[in-house]
N, C-alpha and C. Protein backbone atom coordinates (compact mmCIF):
# COMPACT_ATOMS: atom_id res chain seq x y z
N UNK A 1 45.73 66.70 100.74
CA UNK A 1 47.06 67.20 100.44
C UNK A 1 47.77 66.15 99.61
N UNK A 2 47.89 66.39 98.43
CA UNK A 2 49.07 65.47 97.66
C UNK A 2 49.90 65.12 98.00
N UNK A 3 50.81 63.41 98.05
CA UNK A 3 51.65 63.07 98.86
C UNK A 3 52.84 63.43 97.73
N UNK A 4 54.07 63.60 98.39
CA UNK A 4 55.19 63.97 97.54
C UNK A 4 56.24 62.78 97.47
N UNK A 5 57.04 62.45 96.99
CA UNK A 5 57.81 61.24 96.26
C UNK A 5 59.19 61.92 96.97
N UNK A 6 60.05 62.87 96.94
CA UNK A 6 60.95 63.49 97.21
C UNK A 6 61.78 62.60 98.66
N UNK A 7 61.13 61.86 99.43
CA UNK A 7 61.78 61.27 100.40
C UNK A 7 61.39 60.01 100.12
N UNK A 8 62.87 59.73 99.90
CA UNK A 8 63.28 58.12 99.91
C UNK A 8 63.15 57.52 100.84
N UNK A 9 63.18 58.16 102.12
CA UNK A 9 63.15 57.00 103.27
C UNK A 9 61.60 56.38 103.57
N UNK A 10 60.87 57.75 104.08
CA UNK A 10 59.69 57.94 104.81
C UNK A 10 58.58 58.67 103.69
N UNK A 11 58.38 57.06 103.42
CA UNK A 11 57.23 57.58 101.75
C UNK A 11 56.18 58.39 102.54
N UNK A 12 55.98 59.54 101.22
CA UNK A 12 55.30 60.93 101.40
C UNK A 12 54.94 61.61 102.81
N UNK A 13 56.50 62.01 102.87
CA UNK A 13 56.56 62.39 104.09
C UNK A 13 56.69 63.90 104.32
N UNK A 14 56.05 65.08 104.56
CA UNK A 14 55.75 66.15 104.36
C UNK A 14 55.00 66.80 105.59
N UNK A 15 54.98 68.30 105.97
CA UNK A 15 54.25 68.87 106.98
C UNK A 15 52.59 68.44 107.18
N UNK A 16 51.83 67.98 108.11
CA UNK A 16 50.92 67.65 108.37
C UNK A 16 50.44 69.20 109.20
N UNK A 17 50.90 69.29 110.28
CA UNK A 17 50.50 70.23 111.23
C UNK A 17 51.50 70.40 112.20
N UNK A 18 51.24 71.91 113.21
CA UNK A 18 51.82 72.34 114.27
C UNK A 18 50.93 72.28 115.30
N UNK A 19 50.76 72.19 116.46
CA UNK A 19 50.26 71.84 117.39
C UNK A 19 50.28 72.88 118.11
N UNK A 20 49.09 73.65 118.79
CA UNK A 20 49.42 74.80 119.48
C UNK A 20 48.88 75.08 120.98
N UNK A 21 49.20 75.14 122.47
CA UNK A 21 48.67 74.95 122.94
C UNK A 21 48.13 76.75 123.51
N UNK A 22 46.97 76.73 123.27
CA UNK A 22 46.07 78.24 123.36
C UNK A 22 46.05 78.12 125.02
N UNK A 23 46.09 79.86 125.13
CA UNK A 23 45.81 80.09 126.31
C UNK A 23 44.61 80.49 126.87
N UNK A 24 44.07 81.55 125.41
CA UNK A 24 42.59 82.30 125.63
C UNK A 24 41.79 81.25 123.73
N UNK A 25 41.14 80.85 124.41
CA UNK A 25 40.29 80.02 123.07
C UNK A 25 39.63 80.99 121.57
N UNK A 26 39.04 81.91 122.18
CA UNK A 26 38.76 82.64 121.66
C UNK A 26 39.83 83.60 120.32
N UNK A 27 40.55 84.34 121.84
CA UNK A 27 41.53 84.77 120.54
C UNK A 27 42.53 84.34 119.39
N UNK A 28 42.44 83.11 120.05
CA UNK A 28 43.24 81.97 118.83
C UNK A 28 42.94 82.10 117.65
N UNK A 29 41.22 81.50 118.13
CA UNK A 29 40.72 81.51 116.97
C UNK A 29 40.27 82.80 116.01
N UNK A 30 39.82 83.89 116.87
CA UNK A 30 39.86 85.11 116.05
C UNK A 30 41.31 84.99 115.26
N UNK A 31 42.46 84.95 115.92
CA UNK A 31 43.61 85.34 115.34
C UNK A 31 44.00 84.37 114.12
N UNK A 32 43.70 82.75 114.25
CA UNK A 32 44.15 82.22 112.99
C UNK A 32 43.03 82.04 111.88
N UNK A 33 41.66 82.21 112.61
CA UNK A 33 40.70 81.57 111.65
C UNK A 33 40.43 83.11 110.77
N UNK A 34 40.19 83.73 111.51
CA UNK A 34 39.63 85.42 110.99
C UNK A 34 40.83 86.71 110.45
N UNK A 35 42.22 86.87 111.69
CA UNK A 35 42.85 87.51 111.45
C UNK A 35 43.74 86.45 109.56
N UNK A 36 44.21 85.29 110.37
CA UNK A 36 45.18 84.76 109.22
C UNK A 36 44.41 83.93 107.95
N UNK A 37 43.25 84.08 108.03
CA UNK A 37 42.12 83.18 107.21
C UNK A 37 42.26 82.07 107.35
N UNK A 38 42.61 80.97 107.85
CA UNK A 38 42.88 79.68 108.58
C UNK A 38 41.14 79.17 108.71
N UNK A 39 41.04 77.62 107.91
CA UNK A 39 39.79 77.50 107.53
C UNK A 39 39.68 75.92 108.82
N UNK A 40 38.66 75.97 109.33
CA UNK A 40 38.43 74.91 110.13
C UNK A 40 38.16 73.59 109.29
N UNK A 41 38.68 73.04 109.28
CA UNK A 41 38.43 71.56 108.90
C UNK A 41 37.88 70.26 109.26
N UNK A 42 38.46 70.55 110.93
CA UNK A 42 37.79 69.04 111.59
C UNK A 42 37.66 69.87 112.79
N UNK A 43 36.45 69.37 114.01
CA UNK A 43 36.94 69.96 115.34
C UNK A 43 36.42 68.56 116.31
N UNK A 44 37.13 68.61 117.22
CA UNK A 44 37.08 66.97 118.14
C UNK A 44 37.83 67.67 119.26
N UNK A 45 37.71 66.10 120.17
CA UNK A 45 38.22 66.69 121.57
C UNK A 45 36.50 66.71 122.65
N UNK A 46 36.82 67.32 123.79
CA UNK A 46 34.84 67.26 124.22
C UNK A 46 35.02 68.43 124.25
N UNK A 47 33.94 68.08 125.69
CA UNK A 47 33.47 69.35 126.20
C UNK A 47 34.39 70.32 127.05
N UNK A 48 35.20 69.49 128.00
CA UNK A 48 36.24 70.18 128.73
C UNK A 48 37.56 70.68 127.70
N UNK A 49 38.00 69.93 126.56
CA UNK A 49 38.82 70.49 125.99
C UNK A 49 39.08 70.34 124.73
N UNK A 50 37.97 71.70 123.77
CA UNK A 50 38.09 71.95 122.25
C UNK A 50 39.81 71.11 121.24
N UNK A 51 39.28 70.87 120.62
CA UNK A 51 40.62 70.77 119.72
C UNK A 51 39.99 71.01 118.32
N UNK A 52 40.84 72.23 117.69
CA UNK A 52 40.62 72.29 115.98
C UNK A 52 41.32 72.12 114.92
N UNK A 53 41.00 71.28 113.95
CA UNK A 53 42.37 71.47 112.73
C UNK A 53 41.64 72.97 111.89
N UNK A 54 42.85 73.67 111.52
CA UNK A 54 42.23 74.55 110.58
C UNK A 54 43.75 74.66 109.62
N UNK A 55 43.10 74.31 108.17
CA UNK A 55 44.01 74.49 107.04
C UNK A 55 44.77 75.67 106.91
N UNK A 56 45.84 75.85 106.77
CA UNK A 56 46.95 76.78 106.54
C UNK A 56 46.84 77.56 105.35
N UNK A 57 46.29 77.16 104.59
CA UNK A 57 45.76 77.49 102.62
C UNK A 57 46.95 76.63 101.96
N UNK A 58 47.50 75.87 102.22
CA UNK A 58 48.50 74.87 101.40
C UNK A 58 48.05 73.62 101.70
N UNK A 59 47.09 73.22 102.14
CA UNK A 59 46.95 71.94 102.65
C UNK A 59 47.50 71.28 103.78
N UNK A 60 48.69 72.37 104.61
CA UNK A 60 49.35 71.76 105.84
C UNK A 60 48.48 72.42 107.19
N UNK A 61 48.68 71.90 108.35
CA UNK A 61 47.35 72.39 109.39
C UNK A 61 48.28 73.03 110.39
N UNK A 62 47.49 74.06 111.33
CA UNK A 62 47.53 74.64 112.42
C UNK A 62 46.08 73.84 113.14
N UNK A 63 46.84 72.79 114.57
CA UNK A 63 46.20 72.08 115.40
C UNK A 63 46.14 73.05 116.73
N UNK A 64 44.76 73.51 117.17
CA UNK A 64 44.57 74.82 118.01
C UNK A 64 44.13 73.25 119.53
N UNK A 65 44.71 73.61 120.93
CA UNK A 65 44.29 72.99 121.42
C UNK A 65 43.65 73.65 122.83
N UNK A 66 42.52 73.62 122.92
CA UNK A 66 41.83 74.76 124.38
C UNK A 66 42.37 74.74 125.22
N UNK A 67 42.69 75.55 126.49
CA UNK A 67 43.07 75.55 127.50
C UNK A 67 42.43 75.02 128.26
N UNK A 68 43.26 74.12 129.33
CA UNK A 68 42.73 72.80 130.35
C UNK A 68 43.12 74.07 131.91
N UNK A 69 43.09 73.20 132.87
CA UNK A 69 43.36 73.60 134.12
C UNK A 69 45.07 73.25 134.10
N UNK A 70 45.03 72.33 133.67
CA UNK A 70 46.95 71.87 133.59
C UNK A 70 47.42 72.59 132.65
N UNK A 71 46.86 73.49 131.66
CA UNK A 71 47.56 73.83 130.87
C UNK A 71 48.68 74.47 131.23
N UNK A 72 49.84 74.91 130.88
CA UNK A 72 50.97 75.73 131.39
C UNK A 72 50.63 77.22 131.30
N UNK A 73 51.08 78.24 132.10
CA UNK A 73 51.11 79.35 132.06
C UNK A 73 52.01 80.20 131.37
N UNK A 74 51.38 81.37 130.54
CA UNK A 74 52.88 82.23 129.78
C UNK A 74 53.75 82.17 130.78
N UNK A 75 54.68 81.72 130.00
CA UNK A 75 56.63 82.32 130.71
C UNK A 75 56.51 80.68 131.52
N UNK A 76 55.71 80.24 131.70
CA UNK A 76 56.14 78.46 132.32
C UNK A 76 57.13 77.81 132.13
N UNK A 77 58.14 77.12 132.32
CA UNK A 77 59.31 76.46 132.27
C UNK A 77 58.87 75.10 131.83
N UNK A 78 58.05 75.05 130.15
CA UNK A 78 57.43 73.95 129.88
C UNK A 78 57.83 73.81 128.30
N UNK A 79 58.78 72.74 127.98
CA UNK A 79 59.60 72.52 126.31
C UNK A 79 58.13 72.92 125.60
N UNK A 80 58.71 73.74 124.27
CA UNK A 80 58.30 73.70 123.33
C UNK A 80 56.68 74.79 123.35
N UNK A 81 56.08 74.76 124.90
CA UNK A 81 55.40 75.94 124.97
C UNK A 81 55.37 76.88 123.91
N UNK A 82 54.34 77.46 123.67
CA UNK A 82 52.86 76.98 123.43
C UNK A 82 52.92 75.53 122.44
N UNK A 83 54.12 75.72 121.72
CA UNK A 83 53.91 74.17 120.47
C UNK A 83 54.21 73.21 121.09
N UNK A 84 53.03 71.96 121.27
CA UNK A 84 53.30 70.95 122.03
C UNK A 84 54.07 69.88 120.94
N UNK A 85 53.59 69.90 119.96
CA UNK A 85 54.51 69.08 118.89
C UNK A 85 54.07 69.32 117.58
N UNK A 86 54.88 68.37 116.69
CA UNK A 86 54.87 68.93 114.89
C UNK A 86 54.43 67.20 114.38
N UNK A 87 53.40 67.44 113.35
CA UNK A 87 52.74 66.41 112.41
C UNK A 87 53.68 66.48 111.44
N UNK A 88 54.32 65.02 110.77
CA UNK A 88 54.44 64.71 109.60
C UNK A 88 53.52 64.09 109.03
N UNK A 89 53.14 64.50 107.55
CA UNK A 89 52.40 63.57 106.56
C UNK A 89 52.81 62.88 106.26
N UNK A 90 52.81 61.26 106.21
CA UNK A 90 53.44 60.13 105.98
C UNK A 90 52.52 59.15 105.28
N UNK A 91 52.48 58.55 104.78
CA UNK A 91 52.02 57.54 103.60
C UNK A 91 51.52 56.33 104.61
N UNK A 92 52.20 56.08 105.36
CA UNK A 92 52.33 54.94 106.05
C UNK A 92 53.02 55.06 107.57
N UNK A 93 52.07 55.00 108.21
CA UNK A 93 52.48 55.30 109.78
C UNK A 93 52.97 54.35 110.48
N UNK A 94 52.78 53.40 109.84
CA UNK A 94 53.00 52.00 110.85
C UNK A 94 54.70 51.78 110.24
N UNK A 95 55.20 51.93 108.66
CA UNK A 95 55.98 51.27 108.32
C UNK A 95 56.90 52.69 109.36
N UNK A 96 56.67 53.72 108.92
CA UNK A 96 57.69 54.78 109.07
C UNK A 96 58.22 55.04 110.37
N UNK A 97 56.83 54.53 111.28
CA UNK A 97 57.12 54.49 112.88
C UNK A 97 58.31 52.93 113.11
N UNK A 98 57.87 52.35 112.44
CA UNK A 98 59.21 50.87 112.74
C UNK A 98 60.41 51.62 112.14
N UNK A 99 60.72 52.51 111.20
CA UNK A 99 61.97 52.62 110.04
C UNK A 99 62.45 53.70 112.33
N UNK A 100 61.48 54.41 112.36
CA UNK A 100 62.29 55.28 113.46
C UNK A 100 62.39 54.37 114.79
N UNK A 101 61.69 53.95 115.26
CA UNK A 101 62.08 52.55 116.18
C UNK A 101 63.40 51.85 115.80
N UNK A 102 63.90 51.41 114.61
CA UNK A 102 64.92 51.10 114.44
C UNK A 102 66.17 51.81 114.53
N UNK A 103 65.88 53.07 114.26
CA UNK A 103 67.30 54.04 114.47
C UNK A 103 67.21 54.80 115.83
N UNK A 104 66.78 53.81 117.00
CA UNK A 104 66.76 54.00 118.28
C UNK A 104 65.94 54.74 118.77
N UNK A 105 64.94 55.75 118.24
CA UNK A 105 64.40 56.19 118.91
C UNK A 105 63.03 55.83 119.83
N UNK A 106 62.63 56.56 120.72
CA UNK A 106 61.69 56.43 121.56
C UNK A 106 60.35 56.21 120.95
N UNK A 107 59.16 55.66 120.90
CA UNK A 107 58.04 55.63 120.79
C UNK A 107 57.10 55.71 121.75
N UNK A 108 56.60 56.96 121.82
CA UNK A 108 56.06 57.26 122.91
C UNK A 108 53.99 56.54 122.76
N UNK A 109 54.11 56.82 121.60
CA UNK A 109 52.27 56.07 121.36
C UNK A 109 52.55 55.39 120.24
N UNK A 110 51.94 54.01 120.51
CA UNK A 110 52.35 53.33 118.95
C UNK A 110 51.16 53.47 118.38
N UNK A 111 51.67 53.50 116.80
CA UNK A 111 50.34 53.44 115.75
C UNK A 111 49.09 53.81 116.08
N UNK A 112 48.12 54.26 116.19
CA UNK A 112 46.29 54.17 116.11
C UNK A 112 45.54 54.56 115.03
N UNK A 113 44.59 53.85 115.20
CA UNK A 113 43.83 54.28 114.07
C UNK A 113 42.80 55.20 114.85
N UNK A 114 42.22 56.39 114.43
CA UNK A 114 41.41 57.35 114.93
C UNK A 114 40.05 57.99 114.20
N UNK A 115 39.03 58.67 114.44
CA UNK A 115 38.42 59.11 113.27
C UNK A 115 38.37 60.75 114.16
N UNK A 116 38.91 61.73 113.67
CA UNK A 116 38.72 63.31 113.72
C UNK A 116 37.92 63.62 113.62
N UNK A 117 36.53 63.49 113.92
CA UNK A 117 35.59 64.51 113.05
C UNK A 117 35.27 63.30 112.23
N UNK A 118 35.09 63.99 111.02
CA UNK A 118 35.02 63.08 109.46
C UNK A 118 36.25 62.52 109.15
N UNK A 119 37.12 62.87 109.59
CA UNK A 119 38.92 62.30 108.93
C UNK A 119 38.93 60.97 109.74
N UNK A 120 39.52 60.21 108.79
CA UNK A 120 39.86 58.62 109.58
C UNK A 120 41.72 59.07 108.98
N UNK A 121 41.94 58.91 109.72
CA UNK A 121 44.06 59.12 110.55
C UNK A 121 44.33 57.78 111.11
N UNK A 122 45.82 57.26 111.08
CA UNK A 122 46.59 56.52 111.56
C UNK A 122 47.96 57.62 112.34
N UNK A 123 47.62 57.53 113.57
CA UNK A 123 48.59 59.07 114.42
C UNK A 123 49.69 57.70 114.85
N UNK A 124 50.77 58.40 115.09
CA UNK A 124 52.19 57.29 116.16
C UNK A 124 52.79 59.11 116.92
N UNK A 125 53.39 58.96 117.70
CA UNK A 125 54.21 59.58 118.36
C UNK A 125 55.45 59.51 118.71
N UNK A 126 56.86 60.00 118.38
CA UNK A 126 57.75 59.45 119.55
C UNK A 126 58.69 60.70 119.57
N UNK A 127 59.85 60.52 120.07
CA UNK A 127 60.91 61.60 120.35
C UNK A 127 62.02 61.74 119.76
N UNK A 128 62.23 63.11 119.46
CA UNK A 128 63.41 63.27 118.51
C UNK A 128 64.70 63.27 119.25
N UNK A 129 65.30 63.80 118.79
CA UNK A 129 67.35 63.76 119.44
C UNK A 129 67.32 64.84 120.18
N UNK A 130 66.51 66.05 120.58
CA UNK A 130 66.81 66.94 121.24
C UNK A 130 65.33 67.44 122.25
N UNK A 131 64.35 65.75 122.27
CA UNK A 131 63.35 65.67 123.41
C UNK A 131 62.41 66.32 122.81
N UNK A 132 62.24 67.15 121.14
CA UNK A 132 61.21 67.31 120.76
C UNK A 132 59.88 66.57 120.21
N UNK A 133 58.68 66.80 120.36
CA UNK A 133 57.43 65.51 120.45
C UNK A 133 57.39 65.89 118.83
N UNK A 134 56.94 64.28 118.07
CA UNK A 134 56.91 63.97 116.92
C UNK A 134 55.99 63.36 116.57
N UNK A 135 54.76 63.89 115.32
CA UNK A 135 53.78 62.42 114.93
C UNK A 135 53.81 62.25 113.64
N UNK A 136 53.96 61.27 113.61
CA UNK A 136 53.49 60.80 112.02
C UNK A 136 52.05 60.89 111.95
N UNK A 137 51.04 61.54 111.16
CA UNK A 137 49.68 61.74 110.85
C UNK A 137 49.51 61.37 109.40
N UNK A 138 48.97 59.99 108.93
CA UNK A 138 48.37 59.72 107.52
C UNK A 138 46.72 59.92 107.76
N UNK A 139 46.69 60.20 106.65
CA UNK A 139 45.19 60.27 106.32
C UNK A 139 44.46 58.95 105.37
N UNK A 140 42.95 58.41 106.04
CA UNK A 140 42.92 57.50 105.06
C UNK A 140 41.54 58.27 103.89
């Protein structure tokens, strides 16, 4: 995905992905990969619990995540259900995670470096102003 210049603060900072937490595995994936043409890209996670990126057709992702035993149940009294959180594309995860550390917010996972599949990522996490989950996701 081409990084964009448009934000001054948080160099190329743009949609990465939505995070989704599935209830039935299957129909997810019928529904985004087959019904919405949603192309798999990376898949990780084990055996107890699938995780898939599949491209949006713009280069931004829908993150499908299998259902666990903890998962929450429809109608659960659980934020943001089924979307557990939203990816920004960021240039630089480490600088952009200090620029939000500085304007007080929470950091819930600092920096890592990871490999997806074939993708090598630098992920951070933390919390927005109204308790919604946040990652910065670069790609190397």
């Amino acid at each position: 995905m081409p990084i964009g210049n448009k934000n001054a603060i948080i160099a190329g900072c743009g949609t990465h992905h939505i995070a989704v937490q599935t209830r039935d595995w299957e129909a997810s994936m019928r529904f985004y990969r087959d019904v919405l043409g949603m192309e798999v890209v990376a898949e990780f996670g084990s055996a107890e619990r699938k995780i898939v990126l599949l491209d949006i057709g713009d280069g931004s992702h829908m993150e499908l995540f299998g259902p666990t035993a903890e998962s929450p149940a429809e109608g659960a009294d659980s934020p943001n259900d089924p979307v557990t959180h939203f990816a920004l594309a960021v240039a630089d995860t480490r600088a952009a995670t200090e620029h939000v550390r500085a304007a007080g917010y929470e950091i819930t996972v600092e920096p890592k470096d990871l490999e997806l599949g074939a993708m090598k990522v630098t992920i951070a996490f933390f919390v927005g102003p109204c308790g919604e989950v946040v990652e910065f996701f670069q790609t190397h």
